[in-house]
N, C-alpha and C. Protein backbone atom coordinates (compact mmCIF):
# COMPACT_ATOMS: atom_id res chain seq x y z
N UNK A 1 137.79 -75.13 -62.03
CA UNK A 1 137.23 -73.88 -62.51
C UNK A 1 136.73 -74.00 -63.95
N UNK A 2 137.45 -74.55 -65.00
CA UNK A 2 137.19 -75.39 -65.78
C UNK A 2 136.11 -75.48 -65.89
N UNK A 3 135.33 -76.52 -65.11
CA UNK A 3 134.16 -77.55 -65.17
C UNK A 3 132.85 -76.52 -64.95
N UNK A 4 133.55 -75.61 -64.39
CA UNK A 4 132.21 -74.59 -63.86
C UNK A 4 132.13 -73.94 -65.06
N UNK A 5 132.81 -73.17 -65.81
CA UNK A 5 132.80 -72.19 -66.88
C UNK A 5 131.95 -73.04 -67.88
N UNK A 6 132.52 -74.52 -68.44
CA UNK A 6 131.85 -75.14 -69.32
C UNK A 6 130.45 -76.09 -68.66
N UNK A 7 129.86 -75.74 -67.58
CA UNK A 7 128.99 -75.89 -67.03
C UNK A 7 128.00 -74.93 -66.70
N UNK A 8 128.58 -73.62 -67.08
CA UNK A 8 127.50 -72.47 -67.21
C UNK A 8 127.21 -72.25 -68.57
N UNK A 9 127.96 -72.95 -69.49
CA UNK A 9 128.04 -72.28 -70.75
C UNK A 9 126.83 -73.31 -70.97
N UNK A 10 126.58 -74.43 -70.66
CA UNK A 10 125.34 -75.43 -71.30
C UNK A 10 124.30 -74.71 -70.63
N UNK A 11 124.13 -74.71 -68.99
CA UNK A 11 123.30 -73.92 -68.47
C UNK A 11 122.33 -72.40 -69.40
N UNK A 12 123.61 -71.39 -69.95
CA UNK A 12 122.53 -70.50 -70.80
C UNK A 12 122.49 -70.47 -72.31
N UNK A 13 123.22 -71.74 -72.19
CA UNK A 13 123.15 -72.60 -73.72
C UNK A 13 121.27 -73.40 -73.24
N UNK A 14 120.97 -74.19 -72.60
CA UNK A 14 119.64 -74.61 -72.33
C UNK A 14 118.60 -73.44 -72.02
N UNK A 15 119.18 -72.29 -71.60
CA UNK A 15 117.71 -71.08 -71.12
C UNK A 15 117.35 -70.41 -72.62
N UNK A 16 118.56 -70.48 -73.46
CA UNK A 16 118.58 -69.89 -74.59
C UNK A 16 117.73 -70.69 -75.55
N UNK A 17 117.85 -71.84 -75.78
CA UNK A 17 116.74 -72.75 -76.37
C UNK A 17 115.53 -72.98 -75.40
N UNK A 18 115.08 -72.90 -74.27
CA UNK A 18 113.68 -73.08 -73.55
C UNK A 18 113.12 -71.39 -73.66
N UNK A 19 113.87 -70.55 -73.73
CA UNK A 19 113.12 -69.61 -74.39
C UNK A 19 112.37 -69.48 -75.94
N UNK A 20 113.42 -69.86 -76.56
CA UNK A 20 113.41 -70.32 -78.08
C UNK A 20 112.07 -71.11 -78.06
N UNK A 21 111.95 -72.38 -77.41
CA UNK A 21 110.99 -73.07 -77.58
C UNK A 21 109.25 -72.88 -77.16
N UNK A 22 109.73 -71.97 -75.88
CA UNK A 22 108.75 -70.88 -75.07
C UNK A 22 108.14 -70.21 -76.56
N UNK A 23 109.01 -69.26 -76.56
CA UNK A 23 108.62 -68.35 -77.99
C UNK A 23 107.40 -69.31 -79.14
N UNK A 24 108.28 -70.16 -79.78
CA UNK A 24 107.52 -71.07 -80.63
C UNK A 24 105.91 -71.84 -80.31
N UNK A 25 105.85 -71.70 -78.83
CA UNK A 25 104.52 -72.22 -78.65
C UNK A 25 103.41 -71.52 -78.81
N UNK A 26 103.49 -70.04 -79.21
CA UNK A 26 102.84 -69.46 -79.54
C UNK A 26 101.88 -69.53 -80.54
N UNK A 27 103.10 -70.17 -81.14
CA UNK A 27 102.58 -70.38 -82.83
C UNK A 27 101.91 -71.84 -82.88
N UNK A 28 102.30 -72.63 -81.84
CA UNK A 28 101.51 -73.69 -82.24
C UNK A 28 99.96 -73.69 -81.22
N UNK A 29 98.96 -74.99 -82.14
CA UNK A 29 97.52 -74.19 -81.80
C UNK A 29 97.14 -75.75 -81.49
N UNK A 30 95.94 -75.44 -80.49
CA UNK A 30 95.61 -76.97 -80.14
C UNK A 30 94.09 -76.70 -80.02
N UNK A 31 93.38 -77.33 -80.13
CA UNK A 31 92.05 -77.38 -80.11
C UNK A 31 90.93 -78.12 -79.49
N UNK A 32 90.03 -77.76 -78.42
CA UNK A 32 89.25 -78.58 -78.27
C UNK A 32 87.77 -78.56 -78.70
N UNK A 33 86.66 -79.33 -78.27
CA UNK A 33 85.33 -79.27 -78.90
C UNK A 33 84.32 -79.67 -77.97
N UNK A 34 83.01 -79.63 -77.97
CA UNK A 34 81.98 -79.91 -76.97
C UNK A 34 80.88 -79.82 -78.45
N UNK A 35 80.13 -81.25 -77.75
CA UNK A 35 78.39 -81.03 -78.34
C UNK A 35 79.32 -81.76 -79.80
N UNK A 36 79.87 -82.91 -79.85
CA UNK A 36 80.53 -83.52 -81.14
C UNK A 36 81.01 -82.36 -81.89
N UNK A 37 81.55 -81.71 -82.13
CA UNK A 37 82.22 -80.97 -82.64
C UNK A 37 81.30 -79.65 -82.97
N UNK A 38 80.11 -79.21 -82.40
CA UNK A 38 79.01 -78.03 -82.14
C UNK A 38 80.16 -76.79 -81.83
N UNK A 39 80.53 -76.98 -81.02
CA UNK A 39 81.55 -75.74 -80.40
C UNK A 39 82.95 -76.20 -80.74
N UNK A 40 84.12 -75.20 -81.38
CA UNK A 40 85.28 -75.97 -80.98
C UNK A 40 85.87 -74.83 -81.02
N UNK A 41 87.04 -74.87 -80.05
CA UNK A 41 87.75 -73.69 -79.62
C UNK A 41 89.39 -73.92 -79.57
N UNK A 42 89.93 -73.06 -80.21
CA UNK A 42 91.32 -73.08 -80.95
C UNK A 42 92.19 -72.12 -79.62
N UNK A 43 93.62 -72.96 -79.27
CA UNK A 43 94.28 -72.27 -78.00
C UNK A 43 95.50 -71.99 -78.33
N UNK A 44 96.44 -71.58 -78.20
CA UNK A 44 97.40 -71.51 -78.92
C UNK A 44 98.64 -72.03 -77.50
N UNK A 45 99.57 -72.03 -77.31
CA UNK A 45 100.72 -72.75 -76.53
C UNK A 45 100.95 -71.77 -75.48
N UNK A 46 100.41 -70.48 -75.28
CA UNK A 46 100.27 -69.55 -74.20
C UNK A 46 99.38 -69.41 -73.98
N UNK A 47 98.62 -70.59 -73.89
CA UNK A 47 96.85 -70.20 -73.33
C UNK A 47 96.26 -69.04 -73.62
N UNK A 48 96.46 -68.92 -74.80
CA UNK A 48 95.31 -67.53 -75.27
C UNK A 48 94.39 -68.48 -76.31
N UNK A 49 93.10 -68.45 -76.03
CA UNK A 49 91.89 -68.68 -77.46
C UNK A 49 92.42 -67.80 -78.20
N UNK A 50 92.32 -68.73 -79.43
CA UNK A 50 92.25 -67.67 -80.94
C UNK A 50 91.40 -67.75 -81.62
N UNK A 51 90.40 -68.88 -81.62
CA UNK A 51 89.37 -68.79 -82.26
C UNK A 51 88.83 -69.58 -81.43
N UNK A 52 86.99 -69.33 -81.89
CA UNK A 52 86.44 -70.05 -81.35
C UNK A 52 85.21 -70.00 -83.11
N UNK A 53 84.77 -71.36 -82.57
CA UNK A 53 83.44 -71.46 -83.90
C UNK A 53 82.40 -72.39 -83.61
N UNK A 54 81.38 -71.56 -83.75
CA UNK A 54 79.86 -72.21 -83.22
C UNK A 54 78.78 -72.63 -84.44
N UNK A 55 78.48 -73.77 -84.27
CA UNK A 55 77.82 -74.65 -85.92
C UNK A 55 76.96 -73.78 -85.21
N UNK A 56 75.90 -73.35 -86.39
CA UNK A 56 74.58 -72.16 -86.40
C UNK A 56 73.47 -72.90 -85.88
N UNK A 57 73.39 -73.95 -86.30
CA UNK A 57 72.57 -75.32 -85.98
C UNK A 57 72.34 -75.63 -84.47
N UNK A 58 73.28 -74.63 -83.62
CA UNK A 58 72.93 -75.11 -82.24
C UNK A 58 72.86 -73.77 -81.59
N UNK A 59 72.28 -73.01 -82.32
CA UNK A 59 71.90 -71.22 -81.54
C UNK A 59 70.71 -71.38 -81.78
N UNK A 60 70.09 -71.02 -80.34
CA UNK A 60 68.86 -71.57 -79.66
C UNK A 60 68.64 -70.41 -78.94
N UNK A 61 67.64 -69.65 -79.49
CA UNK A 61 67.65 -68.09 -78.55
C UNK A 61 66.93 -68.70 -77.29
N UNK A 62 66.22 -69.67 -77.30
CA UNK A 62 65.54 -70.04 -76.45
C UNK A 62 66.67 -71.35 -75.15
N UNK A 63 67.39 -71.10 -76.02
CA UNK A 63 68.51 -72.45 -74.87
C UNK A 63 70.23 -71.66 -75.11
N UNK A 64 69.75 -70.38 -74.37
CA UNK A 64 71.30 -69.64 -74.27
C UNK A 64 72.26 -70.54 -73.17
N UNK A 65 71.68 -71.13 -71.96
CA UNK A 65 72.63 -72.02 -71.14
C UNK A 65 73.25 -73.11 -72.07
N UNK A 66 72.26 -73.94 -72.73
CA UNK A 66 73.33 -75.05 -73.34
C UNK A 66 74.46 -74.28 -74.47
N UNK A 67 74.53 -73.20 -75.05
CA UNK A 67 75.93 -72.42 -75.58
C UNK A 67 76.52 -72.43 -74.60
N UNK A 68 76.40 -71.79 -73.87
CA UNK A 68 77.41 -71.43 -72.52
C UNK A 68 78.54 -72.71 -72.40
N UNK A 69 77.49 -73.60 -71.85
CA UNK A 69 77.59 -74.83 -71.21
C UNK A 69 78.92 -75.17 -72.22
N UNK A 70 78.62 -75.39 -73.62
CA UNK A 70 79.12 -76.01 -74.74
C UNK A 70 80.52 -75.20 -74.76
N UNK A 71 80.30 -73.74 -74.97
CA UNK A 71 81.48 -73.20 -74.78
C UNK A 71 82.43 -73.16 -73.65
N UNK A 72 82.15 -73.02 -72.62
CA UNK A 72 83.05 -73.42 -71.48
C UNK A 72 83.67 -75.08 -71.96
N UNK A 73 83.01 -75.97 -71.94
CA UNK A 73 83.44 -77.53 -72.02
C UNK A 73 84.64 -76.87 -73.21
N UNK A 74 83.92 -76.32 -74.08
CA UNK A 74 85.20 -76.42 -75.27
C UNK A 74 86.64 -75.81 -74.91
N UNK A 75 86.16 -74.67 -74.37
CA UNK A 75 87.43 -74.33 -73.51
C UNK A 75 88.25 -74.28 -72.51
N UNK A 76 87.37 -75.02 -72.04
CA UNK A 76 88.24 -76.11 -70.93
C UNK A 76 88.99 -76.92 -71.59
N UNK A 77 88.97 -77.85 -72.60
CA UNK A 77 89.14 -78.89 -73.29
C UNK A 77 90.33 -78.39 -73.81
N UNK A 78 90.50 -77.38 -74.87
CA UNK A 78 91.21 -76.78 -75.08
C UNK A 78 92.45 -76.10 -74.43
N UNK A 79 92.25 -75.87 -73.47
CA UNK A 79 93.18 -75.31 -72.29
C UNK A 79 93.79 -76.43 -72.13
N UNK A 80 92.72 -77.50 -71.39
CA UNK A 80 93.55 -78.83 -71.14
C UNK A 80 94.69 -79.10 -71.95
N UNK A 81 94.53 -79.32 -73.48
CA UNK A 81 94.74 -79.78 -74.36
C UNK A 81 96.50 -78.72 -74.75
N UNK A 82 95.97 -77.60 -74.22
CA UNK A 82 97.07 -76.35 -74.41
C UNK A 82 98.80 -76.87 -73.21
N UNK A 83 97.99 -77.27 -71.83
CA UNK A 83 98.73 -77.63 -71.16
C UNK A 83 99.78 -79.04 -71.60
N UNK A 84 99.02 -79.95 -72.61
CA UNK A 84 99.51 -81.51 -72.21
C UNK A 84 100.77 -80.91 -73.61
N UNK A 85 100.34 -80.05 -74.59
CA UNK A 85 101.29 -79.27 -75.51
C UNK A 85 102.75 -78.53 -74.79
N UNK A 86 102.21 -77.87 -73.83
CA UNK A 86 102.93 -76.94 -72.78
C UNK A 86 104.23 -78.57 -71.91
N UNK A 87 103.65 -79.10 -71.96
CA UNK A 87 104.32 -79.94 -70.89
C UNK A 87 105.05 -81.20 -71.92
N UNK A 88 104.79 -81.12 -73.10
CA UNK A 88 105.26 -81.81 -73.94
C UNK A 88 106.46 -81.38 -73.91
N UNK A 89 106.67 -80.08 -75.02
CA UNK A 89 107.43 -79.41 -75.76
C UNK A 89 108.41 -78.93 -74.31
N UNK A 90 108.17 -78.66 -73.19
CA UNK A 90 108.90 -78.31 -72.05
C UNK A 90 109.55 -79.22 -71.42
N UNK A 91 108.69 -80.06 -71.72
CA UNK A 91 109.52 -81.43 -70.90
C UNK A 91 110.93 -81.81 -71.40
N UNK A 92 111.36 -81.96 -72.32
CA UNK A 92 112.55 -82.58 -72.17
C UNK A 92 113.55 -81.73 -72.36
N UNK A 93 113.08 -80.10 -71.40
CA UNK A 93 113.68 -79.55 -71.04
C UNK A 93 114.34 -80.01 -69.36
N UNK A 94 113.01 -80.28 -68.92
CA UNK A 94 112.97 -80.59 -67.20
C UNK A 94 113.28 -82.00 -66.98
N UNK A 95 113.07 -82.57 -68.18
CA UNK A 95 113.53 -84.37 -67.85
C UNK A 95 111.77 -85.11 -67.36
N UNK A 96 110.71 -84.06 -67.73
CA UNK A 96 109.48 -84.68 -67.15
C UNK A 96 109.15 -83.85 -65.57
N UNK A 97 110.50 -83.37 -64.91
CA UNK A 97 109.94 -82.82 -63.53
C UNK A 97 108.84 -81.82 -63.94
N UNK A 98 107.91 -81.20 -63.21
CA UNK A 98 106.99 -80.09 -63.18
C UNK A 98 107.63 -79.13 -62.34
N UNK A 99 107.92 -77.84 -62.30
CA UNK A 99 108.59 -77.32 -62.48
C UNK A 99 108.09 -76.25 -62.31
N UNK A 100 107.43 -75.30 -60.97
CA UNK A 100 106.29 -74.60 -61.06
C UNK A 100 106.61 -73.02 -61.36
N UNK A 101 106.26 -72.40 -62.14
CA UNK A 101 106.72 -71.22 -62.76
C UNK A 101 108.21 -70.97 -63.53
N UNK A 102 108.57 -72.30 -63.88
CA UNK A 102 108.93 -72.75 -64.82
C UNK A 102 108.53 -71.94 -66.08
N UNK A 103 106.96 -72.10 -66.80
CA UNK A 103 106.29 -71.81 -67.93
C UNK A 103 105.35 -72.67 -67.62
């Protein structure tokens, strides 16, 4: 009985820090870019954009698809980039498993 009590206690001793660490990814920001650094778009550790910034040098009233284009790539990139953060900082919660709705 023992083993169980001090085996639950690590259990929401670990939910208590993967929240903790959940929380903190907020704050950290990852970034990707398209068109060499033309577009680059800032994500933060809960997949929200927080910024995004477009060199002036590539607004083209006449070539609105290649923005598009540029901005999607960037935020894709970014997302990507949000996840490999996400799976970092989580991981050696899970030991590396994936872990689906997990976070």
């Amino acid at each position: 009985m023992k083993n169980m009590q001090q085996m639950m206690k690590q259990v929401k001793k670990m939910q208590q820090e993967m929240q903790k660490a959940q929380e903190e990814l907020k704050e950290k920001v990852v970034e990707g870019s398209a068109g060499g650094g033309a577009v680059v778009v800032k994500a933060n550790g809960h997949k929200q954009i927080v910024d995004i910034a477009i060199k002036p040098e590539v607004v083209d009233p006449d070539d609105v698809e290649m923005i598009q284009d540029l901005v999607l790539t960037a935020v894709n990139d970014a997302l990507r980039n949000a996840d490999e953060l996400i799976a970092k900082e989580m991981g050696r919660f899970t030991g590396g498993m994936n872990l689906p709705g997990l976070f």
